[in-house]
Protein backbone atom coordinates (compact mmCIF):
# COMPACT_ATOMS: atom_id res chain seq x y z
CA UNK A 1 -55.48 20.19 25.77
CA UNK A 2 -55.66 23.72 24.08
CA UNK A 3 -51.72 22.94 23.23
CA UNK A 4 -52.25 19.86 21.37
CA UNK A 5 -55.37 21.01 19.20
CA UNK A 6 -53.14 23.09 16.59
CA UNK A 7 -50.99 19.83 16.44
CA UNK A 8 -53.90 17.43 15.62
CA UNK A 9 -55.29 19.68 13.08
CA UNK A 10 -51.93 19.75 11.64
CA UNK A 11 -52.24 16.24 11.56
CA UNK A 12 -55.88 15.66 9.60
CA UNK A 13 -55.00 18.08 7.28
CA UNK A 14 -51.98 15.79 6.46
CA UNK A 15 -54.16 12.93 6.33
CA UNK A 16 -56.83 14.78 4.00
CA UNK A 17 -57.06 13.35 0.24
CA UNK A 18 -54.52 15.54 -1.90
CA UNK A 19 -55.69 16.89 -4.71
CA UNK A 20 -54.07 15.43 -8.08
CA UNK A 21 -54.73 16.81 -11.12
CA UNK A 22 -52.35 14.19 -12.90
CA UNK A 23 -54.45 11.30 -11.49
CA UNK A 24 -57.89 12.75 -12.33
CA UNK A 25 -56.40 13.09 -16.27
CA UNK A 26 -55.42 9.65 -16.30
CA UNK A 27 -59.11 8.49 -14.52
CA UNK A 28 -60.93 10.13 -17.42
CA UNK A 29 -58.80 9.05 -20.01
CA UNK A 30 -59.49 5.50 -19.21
CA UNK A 31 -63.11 6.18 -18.76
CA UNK A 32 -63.31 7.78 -22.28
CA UNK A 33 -61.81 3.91 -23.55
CA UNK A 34 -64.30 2.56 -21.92
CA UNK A 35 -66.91 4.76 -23.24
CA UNK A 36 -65.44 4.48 -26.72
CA UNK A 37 -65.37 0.64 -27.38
CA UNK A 38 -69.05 0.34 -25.73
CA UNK A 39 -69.58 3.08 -28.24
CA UNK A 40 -68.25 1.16 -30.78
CA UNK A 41 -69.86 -1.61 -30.10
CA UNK A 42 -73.68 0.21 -30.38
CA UNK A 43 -72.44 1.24 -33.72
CA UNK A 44 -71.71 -2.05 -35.06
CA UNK A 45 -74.94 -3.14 -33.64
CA UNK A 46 -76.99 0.18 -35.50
CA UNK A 47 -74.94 -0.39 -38.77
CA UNK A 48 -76.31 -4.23 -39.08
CA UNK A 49 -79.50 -3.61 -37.62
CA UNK A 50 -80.35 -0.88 -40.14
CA UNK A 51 -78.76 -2.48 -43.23
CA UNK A 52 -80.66 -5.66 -41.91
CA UNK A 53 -83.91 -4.01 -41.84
CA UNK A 54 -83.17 -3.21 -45.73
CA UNK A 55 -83.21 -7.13 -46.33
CA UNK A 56 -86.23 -7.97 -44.47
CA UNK A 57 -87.94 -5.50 -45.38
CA UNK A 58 -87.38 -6.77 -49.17
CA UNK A 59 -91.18 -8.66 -50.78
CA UNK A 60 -88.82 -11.48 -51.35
CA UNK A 61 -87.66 -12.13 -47.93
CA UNK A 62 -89.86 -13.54 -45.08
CA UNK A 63 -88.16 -13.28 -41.66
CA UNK A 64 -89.92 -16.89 -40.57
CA UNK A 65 -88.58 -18.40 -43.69
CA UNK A 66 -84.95 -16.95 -43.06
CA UNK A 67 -85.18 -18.14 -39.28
CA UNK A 68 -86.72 -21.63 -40.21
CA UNK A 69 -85.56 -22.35 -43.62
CA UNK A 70 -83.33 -25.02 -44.78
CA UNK A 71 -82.47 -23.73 -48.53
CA UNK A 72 -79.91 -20.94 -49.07
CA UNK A 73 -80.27 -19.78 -52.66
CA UNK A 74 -80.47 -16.25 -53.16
CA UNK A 75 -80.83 -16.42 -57.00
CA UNK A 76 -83.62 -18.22 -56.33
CA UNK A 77 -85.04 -16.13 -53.66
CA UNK A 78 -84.95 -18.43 -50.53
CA UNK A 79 -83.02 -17.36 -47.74
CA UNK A 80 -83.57 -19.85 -44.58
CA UNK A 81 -80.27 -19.54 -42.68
CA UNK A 82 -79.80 -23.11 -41.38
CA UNK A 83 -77.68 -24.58 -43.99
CA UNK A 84 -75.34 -21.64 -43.56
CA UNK A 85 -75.56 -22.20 -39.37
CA UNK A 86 -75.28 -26.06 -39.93
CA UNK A 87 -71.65 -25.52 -41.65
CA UNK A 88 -70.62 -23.20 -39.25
CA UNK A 89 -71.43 -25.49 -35.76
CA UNK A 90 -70.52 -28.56 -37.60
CA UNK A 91 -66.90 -27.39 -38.15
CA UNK A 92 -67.07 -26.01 -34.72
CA UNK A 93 -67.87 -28.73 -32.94
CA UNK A 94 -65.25 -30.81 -35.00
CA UNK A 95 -62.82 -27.56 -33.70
CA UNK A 96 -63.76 -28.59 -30.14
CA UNK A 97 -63.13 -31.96 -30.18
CA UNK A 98 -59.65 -31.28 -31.73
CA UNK A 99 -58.72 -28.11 -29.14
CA UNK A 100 -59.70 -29.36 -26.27
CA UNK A 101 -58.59 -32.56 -25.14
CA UNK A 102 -55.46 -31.65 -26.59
CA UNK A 103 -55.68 -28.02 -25.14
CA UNK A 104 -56.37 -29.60 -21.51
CA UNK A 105 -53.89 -32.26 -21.74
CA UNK A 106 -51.15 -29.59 -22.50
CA UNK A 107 -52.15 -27.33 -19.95
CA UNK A 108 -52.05 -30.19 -17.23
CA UNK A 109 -48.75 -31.09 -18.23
CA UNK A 110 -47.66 -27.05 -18.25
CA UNK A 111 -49.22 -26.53 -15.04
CA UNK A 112 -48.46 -29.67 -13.11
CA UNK A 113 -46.01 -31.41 -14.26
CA UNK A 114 -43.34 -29.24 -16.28
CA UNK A 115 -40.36 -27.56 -14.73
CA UNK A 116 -40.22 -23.70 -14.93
CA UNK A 117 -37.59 -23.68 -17.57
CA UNK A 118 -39.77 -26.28 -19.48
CA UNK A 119 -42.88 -24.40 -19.06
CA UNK A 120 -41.34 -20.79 -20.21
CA UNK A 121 -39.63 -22.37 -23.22
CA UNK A 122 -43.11 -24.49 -24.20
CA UNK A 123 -45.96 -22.00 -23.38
CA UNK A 124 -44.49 -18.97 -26.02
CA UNK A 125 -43.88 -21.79 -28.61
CA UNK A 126 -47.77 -22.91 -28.48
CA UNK A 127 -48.50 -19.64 -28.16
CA UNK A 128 -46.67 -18.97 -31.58
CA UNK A 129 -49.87 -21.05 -33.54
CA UNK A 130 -52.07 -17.48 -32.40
CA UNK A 131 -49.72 -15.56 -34.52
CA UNK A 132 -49.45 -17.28 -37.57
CA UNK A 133 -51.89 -15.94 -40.00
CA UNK A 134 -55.06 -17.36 -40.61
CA UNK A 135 -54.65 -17.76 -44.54
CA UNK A 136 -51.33 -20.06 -43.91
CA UNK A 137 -53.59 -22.23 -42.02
CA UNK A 138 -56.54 -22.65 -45.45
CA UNK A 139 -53.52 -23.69 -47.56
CA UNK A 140 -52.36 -26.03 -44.94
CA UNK A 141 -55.84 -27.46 -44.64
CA UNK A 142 -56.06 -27.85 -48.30
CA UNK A 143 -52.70 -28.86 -49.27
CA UNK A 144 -51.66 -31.52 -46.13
CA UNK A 145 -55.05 -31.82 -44.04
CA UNK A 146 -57.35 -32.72 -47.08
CA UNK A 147 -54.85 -35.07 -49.01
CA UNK A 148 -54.31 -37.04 -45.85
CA UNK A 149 -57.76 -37.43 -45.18
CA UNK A 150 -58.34 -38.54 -48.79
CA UNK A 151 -55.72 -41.10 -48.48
CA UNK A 152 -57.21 -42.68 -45.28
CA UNK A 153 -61.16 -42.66 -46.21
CA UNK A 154 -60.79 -42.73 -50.17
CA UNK A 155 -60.88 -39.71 -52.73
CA UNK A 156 -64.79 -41.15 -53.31
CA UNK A 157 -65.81 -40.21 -50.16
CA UNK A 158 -64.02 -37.42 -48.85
CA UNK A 159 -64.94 -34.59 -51.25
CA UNK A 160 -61.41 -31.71 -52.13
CA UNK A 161 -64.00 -29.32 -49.95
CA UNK A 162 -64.99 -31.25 -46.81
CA UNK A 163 -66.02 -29.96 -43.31
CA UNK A 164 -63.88 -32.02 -41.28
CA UNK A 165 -60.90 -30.87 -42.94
CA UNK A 166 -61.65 -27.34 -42.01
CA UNK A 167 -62.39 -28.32 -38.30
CA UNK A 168 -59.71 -30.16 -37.77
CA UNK A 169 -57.39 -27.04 -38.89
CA UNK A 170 -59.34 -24.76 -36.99
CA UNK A 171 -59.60 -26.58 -34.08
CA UNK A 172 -55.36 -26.83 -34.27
CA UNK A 173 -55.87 -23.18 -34.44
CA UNK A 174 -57.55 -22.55 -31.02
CA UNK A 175 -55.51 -24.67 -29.22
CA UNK A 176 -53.93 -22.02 -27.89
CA UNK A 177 -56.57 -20.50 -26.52
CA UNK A 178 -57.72 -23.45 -24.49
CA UNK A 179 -54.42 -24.39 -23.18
CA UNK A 180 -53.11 -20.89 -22.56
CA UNK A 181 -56.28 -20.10 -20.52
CA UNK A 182 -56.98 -23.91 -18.46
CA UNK A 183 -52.96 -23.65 -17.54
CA UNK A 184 -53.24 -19.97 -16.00
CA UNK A 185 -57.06 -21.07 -14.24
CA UNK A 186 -54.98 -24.43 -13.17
CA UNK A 187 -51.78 -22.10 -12.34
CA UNK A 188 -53.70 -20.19 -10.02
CA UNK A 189 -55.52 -22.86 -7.83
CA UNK A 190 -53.52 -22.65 -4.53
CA UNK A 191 -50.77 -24.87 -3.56
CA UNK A 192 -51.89 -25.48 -0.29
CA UNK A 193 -54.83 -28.15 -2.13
CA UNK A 194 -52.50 -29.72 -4.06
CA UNK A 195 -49.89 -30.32 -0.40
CA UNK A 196 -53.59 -31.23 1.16
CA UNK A 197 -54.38 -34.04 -1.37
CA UNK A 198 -50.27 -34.92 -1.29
CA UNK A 199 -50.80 -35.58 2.44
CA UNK A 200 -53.44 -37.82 2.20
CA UNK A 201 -51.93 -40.15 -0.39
CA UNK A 202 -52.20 -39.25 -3.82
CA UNK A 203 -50.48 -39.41 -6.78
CA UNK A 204 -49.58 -36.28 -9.06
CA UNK A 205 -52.41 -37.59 -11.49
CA UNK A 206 -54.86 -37.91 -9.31
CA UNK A 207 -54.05 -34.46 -7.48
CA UNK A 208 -54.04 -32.91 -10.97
CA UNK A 209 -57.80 -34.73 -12.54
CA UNK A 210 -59.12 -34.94 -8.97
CA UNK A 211 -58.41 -31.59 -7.40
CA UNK A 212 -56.89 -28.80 -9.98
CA UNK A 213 -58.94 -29.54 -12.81
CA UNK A 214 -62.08 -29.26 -10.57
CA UNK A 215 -60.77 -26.22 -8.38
CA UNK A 216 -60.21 -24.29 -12.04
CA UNK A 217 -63.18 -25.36 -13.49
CA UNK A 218 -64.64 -22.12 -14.21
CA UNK A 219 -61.68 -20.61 -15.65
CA UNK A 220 -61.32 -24.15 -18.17
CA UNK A 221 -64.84 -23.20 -19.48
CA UNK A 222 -64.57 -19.70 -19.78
CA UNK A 223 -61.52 -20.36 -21.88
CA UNK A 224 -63.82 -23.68 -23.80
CA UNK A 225 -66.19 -21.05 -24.76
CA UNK A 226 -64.02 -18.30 -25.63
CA UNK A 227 -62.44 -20.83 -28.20
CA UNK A 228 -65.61 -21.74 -29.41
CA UNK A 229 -66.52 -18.11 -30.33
CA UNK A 230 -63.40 -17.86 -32.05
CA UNK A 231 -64.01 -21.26 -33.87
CA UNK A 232 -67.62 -19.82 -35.02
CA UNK A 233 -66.08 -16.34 -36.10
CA UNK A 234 -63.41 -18.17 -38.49
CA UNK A 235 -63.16 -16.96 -42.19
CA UNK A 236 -59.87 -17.91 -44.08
CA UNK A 237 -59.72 -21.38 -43.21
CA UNK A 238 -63.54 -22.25 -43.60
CA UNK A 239 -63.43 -20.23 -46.72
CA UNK A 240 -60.60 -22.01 -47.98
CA UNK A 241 -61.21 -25.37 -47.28
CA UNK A 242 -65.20 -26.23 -46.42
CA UNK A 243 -66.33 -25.09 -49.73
CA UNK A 244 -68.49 -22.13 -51.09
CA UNK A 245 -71.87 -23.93 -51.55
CA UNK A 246 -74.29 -24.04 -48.83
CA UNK A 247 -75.36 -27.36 -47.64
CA UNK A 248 -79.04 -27.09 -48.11
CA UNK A 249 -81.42 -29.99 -47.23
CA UNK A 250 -84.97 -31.16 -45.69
CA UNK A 251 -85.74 -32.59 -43.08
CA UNK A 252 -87.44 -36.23 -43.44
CA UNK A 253 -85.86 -36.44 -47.18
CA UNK A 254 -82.09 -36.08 -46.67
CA UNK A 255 -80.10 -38.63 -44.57
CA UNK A 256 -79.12 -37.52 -41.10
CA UNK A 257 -76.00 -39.06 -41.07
CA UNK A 258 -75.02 -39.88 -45.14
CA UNK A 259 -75.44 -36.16 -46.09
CA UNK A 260 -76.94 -33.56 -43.37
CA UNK A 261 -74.04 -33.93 -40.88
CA UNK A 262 -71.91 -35.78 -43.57
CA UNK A 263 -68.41 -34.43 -42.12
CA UNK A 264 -66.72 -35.26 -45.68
CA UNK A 265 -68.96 -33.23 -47.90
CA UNK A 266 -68.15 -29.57 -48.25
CA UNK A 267 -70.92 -26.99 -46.70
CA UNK A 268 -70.64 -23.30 -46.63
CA UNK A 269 -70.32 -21.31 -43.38
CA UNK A 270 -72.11 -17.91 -42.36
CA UNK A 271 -68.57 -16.29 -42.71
CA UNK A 272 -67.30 -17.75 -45.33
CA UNK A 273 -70.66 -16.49 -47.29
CA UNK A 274 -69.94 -12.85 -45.65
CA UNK A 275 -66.39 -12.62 -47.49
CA UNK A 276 -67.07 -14.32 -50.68
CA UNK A 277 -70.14 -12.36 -50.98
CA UNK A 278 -68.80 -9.13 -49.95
CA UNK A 279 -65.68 -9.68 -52.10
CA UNK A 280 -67.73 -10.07 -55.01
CA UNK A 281 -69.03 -7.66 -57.74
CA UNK A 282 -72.45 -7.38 -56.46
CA UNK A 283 -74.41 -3.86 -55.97
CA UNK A 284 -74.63 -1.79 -52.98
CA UNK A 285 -78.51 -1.92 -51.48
CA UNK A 286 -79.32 -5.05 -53.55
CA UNK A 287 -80.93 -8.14 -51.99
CA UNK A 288 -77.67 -9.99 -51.77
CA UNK A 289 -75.86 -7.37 -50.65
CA UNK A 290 -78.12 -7.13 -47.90
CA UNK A 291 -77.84 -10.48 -46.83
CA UNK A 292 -74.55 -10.19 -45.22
CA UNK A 293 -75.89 -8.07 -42.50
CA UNK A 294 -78.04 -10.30 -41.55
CA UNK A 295 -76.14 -13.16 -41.11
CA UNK A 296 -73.80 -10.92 -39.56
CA UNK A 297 -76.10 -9.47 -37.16
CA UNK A 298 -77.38 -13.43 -36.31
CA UNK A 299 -73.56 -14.42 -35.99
CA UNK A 300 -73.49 -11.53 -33.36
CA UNK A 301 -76.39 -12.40 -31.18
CA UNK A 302 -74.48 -16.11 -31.56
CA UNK A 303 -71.36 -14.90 -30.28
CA UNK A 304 -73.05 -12.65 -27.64
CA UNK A 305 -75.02 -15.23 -26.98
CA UNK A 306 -71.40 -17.48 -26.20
CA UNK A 307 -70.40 -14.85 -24.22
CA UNK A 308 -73.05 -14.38 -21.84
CA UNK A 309 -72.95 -17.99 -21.13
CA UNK A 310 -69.10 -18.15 -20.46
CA UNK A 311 -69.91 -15.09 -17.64
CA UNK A 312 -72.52 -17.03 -16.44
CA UNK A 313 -70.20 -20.61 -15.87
CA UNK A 314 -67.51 -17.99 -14.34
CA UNK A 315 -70.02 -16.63 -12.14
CA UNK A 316 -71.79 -20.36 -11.68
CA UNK A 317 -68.47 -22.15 -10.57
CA UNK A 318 -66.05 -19.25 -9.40
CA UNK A 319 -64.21 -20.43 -5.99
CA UNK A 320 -62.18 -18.14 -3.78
CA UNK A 321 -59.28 -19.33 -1.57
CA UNK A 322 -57.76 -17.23 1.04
């Protein structure tokens, strides 16, 4: 007994955590990153809250009338954000309806049905539309998307600015993002579900709409809403091709259909207004000025707002295999 005490002390001081002084570098250095970009991000958030407060705080502007209003005209002193929001979710849901079935489609057929030399030669080439720079993509919109448009509906009613121009572009743009992320959710559903639902009879379609899609369902919205923030956050293309005049109307006098949500009239979105208005020659601390922190600082609670939501359908419809 005495003999074999020295040995198993030997032995647990083996087993005893070694100190690394290498490791514990490396630990904080990656907690400093992470302390930096939420850093960051409060200082973004203090920057266009305080520069905010500036506009609201201005005799001309009434916070309930910038919230509820339906006229943007700051020469005229009304600032209600809605036209500005209305441009901006009416090329993003145009965006959406472009991306997605599209997006899903190609990651079905990347994830189901394409070989592994097909799928590493396709995947990098869709992936080349994230890299191509935004600006490219305004031109295109206004010198093939718009002219083709005009040539199906009529040059009378499909204005050289037009919103669904813009969201068709756009929506080519975030294709990438929705197919890239369904085809890795899809990619990692296990294969025993798809041999399961083999066994039993079906086809590849049905094993792919019937049992993938469903299994990665979580991970295909998470992607759906990361696209959609990117959609809302687009500058250069809506800039380009929607038009720099703010769609302003009232309720119960315009027509719903013939000019509110109109998708062939131009309408100005709540970036496009941020860099045409901050690339302009206006004054530092003047009501205009001031305006693009606000709309910044709403397009940030919107995006948070996207955000939240897509941790929440992760969270909602996660599954776990073994």
């Amino acid at each position: 007994m005495t003999a074999d005490a020295p040995q198993k002390q030997d032995i647990a001081s083996e087993l005893k955590k070694r100190r690394r002084p290498g490791e514990s570098v490396i630990v904080g250095l990656l907690f400093a990153a992470g302390a930096l970009s939420i850093a960051i991000t409060i200082g973004i958030l203090y920057e266009l809250g305080t520069e905010s407060l500036l506009f609201f705080r201005d005799p001309l502007v009434s916070f309930w009338g910038f919230i509820t209003g339906t006229v943007w005209q700051p020469q005229a002193g009304t600032f209600g954000i809605w036209p500005l929001i209305l441009g901006t979710l009416l090329i993003t849901i145009i965006a959406l309806t472009v991306a997605v079935p599209i997006g899903l489609a190609a990651a079905i057929y990347l994830s189901e049905y394409a070989t592994q030399r097909v799928r590493g030669f396709f995947k990098p080439v869709l992936e080349i539309l994230v890299g191509i720079p935004t600006v490219v993509f305004g031109f295109f919109a206004i010198t093939f998307m718009t002219p083709v448009l005009r040539s199906i509906f009529g040059s009378s009613v499909v204005g050289f600015f037009n919103v669904l121009s813009a969201g068709i572009v756009v929506g080519i743009l975030i294709i990438p993002l929705v197919s890239s992320l369904s085809e890795d959710a899809m990619s990692a559903v296990p294969n025993s579900l798809r041999q399961a639902a083999y066994g039993l009879g079906a086809s590849k379609l049905e094993v792919s709409l019937r049992v993938v899609l469903p299994a990665a369902l979580s991970g295909i919205a998470a992607g759906i809403v990361i696209a959609m923030s990117r959609a809302i956050g687009e500058t250069m293309v809506v800039t380009l091709a929607a038009g720099a005049a703010p769609r302003n109307f009232h309720i119960g006098e315009d027509s719903l259909f013939g000019y509110i949500l109109n998708p062939f009239q131009g309408a100005q979105t709540m970036t496009g207004y941020i860099a045409i208005t901050a690339s302009g020659d206006i004054s530092y601390n003047t009501i205009d000025y001031n305006s693009i922190f606000a709309i910044g600082l709403t397009l940030f609670f919107m995006t948070l707002g996207l955000n939240s939501l897509s941790r929440r359908i992760v969270k909602r419809f996660r599954q776990e295999y073994e």
